[in-house]
Protein backbone atom coordinates (compact mmCIF):
# COMPACT_ATOMS: atom_id res chain seq x y z
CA UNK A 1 15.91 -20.81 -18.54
CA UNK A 2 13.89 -18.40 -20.28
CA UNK A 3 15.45 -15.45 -21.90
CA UNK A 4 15.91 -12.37 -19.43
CA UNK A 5 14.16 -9.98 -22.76
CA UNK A 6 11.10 -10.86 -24.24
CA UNK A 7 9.72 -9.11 -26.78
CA UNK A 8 6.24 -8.59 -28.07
CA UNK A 9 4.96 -7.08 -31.57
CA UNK A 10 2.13 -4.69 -31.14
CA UNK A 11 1.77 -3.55 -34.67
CA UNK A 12 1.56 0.47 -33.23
CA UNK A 13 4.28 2.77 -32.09
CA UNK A 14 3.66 2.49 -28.23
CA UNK A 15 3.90 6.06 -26.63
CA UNK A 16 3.07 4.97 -22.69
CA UNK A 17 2.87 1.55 -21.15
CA UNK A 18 2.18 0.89 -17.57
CA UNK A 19 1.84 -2.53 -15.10
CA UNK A 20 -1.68 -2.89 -13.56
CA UNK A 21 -1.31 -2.60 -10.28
CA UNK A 22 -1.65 -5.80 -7.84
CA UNK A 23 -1.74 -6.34 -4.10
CA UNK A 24 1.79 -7.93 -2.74
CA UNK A 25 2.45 -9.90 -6.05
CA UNK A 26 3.64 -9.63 -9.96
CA UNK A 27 1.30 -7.99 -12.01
CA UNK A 28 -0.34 -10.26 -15.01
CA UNK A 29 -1.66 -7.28 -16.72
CA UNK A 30 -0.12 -4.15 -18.49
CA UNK A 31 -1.63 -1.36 -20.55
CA UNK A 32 -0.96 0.23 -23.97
CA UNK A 33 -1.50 3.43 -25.64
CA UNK A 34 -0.33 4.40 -28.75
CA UNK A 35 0.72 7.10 -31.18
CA UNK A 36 1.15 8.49 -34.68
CA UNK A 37 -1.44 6.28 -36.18
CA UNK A 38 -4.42 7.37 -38.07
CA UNK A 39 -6.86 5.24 -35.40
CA UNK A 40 -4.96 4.61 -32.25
CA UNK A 41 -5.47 2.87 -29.01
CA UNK A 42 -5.61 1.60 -25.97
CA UNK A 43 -4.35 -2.44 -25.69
CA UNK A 44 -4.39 -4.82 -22.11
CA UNK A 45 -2.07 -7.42 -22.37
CA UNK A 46 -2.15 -10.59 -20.20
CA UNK A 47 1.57 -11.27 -19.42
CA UNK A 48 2.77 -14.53 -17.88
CA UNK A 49 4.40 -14.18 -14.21
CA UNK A 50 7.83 -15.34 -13.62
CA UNK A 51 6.67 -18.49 -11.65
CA UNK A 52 4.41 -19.35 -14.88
CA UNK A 53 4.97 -21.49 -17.80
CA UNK A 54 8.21 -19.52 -19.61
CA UNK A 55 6.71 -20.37 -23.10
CA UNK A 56 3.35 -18.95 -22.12
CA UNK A 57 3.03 -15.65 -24.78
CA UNK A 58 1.57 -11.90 -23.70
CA UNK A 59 -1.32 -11.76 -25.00
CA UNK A 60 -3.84 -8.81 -25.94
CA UNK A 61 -7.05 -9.56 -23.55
CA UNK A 62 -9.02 -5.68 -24.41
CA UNK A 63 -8.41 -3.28 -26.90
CA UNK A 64 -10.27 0.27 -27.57
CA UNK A 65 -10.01 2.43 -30.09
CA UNK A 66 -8.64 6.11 -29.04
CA UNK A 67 -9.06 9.55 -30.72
CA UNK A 68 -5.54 11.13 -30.86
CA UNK A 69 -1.84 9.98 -29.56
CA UNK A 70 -2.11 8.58 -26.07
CA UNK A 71 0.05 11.22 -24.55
CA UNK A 72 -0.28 9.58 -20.77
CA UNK A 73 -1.63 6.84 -19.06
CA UNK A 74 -1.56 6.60 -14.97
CA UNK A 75 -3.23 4.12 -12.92
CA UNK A 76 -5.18 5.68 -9.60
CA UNK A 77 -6.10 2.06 -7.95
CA UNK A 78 -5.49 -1.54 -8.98
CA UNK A 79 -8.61 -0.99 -12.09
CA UNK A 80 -8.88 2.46 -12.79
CA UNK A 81 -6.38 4.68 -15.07
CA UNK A 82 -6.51 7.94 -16.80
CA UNK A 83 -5.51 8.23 -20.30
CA UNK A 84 -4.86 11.66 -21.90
CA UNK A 85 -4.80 12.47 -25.52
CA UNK A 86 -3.23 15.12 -27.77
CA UNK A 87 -6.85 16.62 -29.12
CA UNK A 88 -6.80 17.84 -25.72
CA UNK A 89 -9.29 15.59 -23.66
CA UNK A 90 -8.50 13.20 -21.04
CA UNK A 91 -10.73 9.74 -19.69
CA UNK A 92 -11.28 8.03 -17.05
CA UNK A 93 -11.64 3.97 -17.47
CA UNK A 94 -11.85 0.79 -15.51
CA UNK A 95 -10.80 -2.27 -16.28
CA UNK A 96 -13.63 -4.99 -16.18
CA UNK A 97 -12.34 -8.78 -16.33
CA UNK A 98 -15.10 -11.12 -18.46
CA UNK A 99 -14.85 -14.67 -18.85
CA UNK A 100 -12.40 -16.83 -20.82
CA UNK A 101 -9.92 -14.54 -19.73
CA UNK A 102 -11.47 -11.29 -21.91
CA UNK A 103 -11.75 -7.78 -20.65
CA UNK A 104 -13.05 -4.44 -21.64
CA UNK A 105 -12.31 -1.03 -21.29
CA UNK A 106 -15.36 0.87 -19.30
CA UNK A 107 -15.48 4.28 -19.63
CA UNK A 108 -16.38 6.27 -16.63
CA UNK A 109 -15.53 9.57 -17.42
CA UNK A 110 -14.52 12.32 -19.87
CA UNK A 111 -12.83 15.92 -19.51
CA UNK A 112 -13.41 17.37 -22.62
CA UNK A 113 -11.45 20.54 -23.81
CA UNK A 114 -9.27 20.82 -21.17
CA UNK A 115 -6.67 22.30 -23.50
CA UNK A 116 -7.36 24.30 -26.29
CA UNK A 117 -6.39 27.25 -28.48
CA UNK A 118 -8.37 30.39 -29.07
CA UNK A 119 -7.82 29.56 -32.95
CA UNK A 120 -9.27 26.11 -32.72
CA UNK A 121 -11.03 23.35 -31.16
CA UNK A 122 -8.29 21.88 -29.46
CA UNK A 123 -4.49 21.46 -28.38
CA UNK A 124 -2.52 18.85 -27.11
CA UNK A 125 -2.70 17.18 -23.35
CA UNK A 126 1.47 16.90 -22.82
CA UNK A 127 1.51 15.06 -19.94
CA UNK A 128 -0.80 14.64 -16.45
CA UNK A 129 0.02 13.81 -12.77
CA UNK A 130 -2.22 12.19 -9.93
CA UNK A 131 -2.08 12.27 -6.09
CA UNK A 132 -4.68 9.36 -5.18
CA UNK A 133 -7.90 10.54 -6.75
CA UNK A 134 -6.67 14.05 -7.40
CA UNK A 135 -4.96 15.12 -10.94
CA UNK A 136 -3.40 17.59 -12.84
CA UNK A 137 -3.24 17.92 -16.56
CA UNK A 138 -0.78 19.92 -19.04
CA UNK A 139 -0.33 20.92 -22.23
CA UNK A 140 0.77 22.93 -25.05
CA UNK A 141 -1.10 26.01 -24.12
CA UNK A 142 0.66 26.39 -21.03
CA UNK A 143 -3.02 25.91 -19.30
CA UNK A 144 -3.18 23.69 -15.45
CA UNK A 145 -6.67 21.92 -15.59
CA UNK A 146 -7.48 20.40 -11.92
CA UNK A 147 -9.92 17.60 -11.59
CA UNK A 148 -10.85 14.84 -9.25
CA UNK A 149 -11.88 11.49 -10.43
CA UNK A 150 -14.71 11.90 -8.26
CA UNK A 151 -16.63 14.48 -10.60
CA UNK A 152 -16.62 15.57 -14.45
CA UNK A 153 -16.07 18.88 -13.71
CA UNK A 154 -12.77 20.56 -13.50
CA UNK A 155 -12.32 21.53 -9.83
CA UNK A 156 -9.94 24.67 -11.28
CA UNK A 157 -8.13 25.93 -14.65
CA UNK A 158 -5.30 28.15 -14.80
CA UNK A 159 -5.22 29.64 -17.73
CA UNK A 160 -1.68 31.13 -19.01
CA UNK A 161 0.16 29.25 -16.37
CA UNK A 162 2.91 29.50 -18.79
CA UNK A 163 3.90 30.90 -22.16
CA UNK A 164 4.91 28.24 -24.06
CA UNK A 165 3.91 24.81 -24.15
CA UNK A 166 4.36 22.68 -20.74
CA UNK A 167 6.33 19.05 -20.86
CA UNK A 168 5.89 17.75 -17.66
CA UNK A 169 3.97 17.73 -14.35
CA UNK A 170 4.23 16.18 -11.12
CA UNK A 171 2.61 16.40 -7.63
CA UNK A 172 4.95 17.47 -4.92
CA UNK A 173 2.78 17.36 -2.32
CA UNK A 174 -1.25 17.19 -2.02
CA UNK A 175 -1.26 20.48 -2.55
CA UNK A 176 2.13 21.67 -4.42
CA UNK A 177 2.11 20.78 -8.33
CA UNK A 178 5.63 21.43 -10.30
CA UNK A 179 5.62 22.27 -13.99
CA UNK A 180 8.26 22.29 -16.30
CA UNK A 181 8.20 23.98 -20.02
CA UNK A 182 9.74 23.81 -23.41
CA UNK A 183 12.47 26.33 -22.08
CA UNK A 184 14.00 24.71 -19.28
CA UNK A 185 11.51 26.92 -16.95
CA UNK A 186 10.72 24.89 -13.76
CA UNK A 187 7.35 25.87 -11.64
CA UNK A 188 5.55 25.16 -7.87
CA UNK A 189 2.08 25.64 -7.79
CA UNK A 190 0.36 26.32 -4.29
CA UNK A 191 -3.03 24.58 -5.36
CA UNK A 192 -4.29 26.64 -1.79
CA UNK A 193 -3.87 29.57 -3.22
CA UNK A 194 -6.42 31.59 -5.52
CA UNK A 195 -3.27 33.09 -7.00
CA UNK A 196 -2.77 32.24 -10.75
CA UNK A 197 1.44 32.77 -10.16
CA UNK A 198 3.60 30.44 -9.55
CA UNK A 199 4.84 30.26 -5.31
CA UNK A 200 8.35 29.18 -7.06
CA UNK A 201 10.21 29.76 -10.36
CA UNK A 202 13.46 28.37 -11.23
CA UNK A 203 15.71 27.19 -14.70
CA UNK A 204 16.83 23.62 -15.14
CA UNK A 205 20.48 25.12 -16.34
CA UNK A 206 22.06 28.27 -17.96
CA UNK A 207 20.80 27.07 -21.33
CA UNK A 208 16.96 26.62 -22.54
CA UNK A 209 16.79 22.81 -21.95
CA UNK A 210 13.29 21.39 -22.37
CA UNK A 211 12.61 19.60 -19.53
CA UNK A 212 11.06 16.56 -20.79
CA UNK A 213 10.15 14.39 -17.98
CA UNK A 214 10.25 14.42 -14.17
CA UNK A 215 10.14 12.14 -11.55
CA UNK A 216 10.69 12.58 -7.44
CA UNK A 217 12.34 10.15 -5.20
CA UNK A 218 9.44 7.50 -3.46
CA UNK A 219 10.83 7.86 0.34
CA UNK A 220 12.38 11.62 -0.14
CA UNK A 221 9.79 13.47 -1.84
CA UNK A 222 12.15 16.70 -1.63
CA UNK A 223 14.42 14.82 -4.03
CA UNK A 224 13.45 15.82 -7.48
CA UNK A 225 14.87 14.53 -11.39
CA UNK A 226 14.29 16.03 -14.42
CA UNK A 227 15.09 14.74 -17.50
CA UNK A 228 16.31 16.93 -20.07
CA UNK A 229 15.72 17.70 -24.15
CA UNK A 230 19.41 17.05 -24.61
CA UNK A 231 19.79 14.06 -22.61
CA UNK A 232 21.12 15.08 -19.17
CA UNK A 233 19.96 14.42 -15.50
CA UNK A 234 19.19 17.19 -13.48
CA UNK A 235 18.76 16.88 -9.55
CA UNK A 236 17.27 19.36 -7.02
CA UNK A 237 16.54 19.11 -3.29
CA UNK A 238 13.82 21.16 -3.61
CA UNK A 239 13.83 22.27 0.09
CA UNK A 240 16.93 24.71 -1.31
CA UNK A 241 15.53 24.51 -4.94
CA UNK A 242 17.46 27.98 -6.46
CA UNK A 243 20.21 25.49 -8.52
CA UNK A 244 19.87 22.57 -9.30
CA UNK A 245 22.37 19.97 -6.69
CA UNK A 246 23.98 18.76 -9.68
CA UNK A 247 23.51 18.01 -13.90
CA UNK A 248 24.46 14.79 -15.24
CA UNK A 249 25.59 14.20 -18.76
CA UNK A 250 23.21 10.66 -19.25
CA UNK A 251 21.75 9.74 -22.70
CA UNK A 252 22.59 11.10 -26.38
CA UNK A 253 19.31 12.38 -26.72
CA UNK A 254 16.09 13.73 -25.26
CA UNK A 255 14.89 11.41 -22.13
CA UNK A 256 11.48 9.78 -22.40
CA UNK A 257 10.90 8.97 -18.43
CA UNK A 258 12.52 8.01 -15.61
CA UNK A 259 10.78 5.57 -13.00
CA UNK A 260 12.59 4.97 -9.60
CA UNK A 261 11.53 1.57 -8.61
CA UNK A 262 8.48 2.12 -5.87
CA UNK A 263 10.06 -0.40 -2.64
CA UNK A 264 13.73 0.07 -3.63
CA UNK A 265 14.25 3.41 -4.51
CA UNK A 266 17.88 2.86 -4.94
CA UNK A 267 16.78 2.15 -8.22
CA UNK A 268 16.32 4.44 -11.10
CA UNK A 269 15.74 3.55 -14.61
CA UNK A 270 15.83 5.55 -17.78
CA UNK A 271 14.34 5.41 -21.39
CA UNK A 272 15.82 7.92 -24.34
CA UNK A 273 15.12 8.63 -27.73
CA UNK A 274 18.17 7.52 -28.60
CA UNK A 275 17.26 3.80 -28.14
CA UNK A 276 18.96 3.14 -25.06
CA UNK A 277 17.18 2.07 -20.88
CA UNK A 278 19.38 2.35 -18.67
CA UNK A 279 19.53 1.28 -14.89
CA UNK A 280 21.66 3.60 -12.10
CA UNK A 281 21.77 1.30 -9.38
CA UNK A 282 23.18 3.06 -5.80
CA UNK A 283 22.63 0.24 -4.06
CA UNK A 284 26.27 -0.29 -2.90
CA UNK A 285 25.85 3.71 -1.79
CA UNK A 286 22.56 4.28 -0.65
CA UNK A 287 22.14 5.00 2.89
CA UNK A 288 25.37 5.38 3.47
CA UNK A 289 26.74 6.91 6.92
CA UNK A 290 28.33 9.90 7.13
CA UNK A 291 29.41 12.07 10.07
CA UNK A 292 28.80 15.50 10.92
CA UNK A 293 32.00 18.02 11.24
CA UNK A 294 29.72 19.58 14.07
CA UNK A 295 28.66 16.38 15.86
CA UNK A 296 28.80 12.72 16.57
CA UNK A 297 25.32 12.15 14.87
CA UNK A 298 25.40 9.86 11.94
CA UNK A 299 23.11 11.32 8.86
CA UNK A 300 21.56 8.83 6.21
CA UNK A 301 23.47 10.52 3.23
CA UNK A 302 21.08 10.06 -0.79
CA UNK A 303 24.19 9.75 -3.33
CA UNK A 304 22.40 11.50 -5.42
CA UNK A 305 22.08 14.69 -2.73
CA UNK A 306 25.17 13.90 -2.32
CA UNK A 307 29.59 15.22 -3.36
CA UNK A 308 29.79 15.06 -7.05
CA UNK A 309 33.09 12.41 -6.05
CA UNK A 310 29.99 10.36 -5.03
CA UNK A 311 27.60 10.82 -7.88
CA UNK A 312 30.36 9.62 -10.70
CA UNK A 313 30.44 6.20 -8.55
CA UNK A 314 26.85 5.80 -9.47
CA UNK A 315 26.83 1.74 -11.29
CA UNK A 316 25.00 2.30 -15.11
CA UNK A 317 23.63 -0.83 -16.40
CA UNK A 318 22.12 -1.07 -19.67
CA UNK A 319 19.59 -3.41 -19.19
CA UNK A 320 18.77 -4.14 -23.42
CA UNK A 321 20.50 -3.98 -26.48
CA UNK A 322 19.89 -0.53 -27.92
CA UNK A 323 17.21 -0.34 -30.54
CA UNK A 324 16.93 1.56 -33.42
CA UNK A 325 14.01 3.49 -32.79
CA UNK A 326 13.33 5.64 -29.54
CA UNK A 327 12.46 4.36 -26.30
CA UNK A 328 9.05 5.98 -24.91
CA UNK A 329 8.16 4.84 -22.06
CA UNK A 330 9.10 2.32 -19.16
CA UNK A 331 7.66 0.99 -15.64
CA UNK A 332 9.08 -1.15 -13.34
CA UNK A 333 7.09 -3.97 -11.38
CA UNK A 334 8.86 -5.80 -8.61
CA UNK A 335 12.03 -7.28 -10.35
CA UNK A 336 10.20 -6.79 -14.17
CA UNK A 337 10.62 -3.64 -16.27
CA UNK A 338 8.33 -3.03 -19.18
CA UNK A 339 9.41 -0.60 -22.19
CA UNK A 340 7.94 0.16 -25.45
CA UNK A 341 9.59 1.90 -28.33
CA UNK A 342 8.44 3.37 -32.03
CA UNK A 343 9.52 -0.03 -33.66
CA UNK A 344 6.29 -1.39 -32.77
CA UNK A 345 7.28 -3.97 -29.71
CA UNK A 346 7.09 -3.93 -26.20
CA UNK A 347 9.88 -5.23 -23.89
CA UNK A 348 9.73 -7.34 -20.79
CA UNK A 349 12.88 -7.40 -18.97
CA UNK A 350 13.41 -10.13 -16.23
CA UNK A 351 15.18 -10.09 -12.96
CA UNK A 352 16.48 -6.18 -13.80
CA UNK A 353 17.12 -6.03 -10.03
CA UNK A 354 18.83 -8.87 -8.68
């Protein structure tokens, strides 16, 4: 039987890595980007399926050179992703398979200076968030740049959005984006409005937490996660979104992502810098029946909407032995997770959910 962890040196730290997308099946390919190198860049790797040969190797099938750390990567259909950089630009490029099982990267589209400082050319792109063909970019000027990937030009900037740089971004709805800062400062966007202030403000916790990441349930879009600077889980239902539900004490240091897995969002994994993915699996909890005081209706309970008795019966898994070096970034493709940390190696992980 082939081992459950298979690991892969890529000669780069790996800041993002994300499965290609595929109809009903396992995904063969995944995508790269790097960081902290004086050329970095964008890698495709051909990985063998579980069904395939298990001494068939990943192997690198495109590769592009990239100016500045890849600071995102997000796929918008089964060939095209978005890739955003820290001089403050992000690209548009499609995958095009070759023969002898080569590819390239084809660029189809660059949004130059989307973030920038009055003082100099550029500033970093943090982080960027998609809703089909529609995105939203962040970054350390505390500037919202709009776009579609149907055009080059920005549909809308807000400038000063925020006053200090801006971690993370996700889409709420089509039309609600949520933005959260260096300071624990947590933001809704009504993208209908011509209004340059925020429809919603609220703070992670009492303290200035960074909010480093941010991720919202698949089926419950009102269910919201943020990942903190100092390692803790924070949950909102965001149709009461004044505190936070609950804070969870999680990993020793700052979280790099969390990905709830797309078809069983019972679910969750978690990356940290401190070396360590973890899996919260509330399978044995999740959907749950509960009865109203005020009724005979049974309601469909989320465990983590729900008591905090119920939360601290959440099952943690660590699903690797912990590296040395942080963990950046993880996805999640049927029963496969993929990580990649700064030692240089990307992880598949096997059978994560049984």
């Amino acid at each position: 039987m082939p081992d459950k962890v298979r690991g892969t040196f890529v000669s780069q730290k790996i800041n993002k890595v994300r499965w290609k997308p595929e109809d009903l099946s396992y995904s063969s390919y995944f995508v790269t980007g790097s960081w902290d190198d004086q050329v970095n860049t964008l890698m495709l790797w051909s990985n063998p399926r579980p069904d395939d040969d298990p001494d068939q190797l990943t192997v690198k099938t495109a590769s592009l050179n990239f100016s500045g750390d890849v600071t995102e990567l997000l796929f918008i259909d089964d060939k095209r992703f978005i890739a955003s950089s820290s001089h403050g630009f992000a690209k548009l490029f499609e995958i095009e398979f070759l023969d002898l099982g080569k590819a390239l990267f084809k660029e189809l589209i660059v949004w130059d200076k989307l973030h920038e400082f009055s003082y100099e050319n550029c500033c970093p792109c943090t982080g960027l968030a998609c809703f089909e063909e529609d995105i939203a970019t962040i970054g350390e000027d505390g500037r919202i740049a709009l776009l579609t990937a149907r055009q080059k030009n920005p549909l809308r900037k807000i400038d000063k959005a925020d006053s200090c740089s801006l971690h993370c971004v996700c889409f709420l709805k089509y039309n609600e984006v949520l933005t959260g800062n260096i300071r624990g400062h947590m933001k809704v966007w009504d993208l209908k409005s011509q209004s340059n202030k925020p429809a919603t403000t609220f703070m992670m916790s009492g303290d200035q937490i960074a909010a480093s990441c941010v991720t919202f349930h698949p089926t419950q879009r009102h269910m919201l996660l943020v990942g903190g600077d100092d390692g803790s889980l924070t949950v909102w239902d965001m149709r009461h979104n004044t505190f936070p539900v609950t804070v969870l004490s999680a990993h020793a240091e700052s979280v790099s992502e969390l990905k709830f897995h797309p078809d069983r969002p019972e679910h969750l994994f978690s990356c940290s810098a401190d070396g360590d993915v973890w899996h919260w699996n509330t399978s044995t909890m999740s959907r749950g029946t509960r009865f109203s005081s005020s009724s005979d209706m049974s309601i469909d309970e989320n465990p983590w909407l729900s008591s905090d008795a119920a939360k601290h019966r959440i099952e943690v898994l660590s699903t690797m032995p912990k590296l040395h070096k942080p963990v950046n970034s993880l996805d999640v493709n049927h029963s496969r997770l993929i990580c990649s940390s700064d030692n240089e190696a990307v992880y598949v992980i096997n059978d994560v959910i049984p």
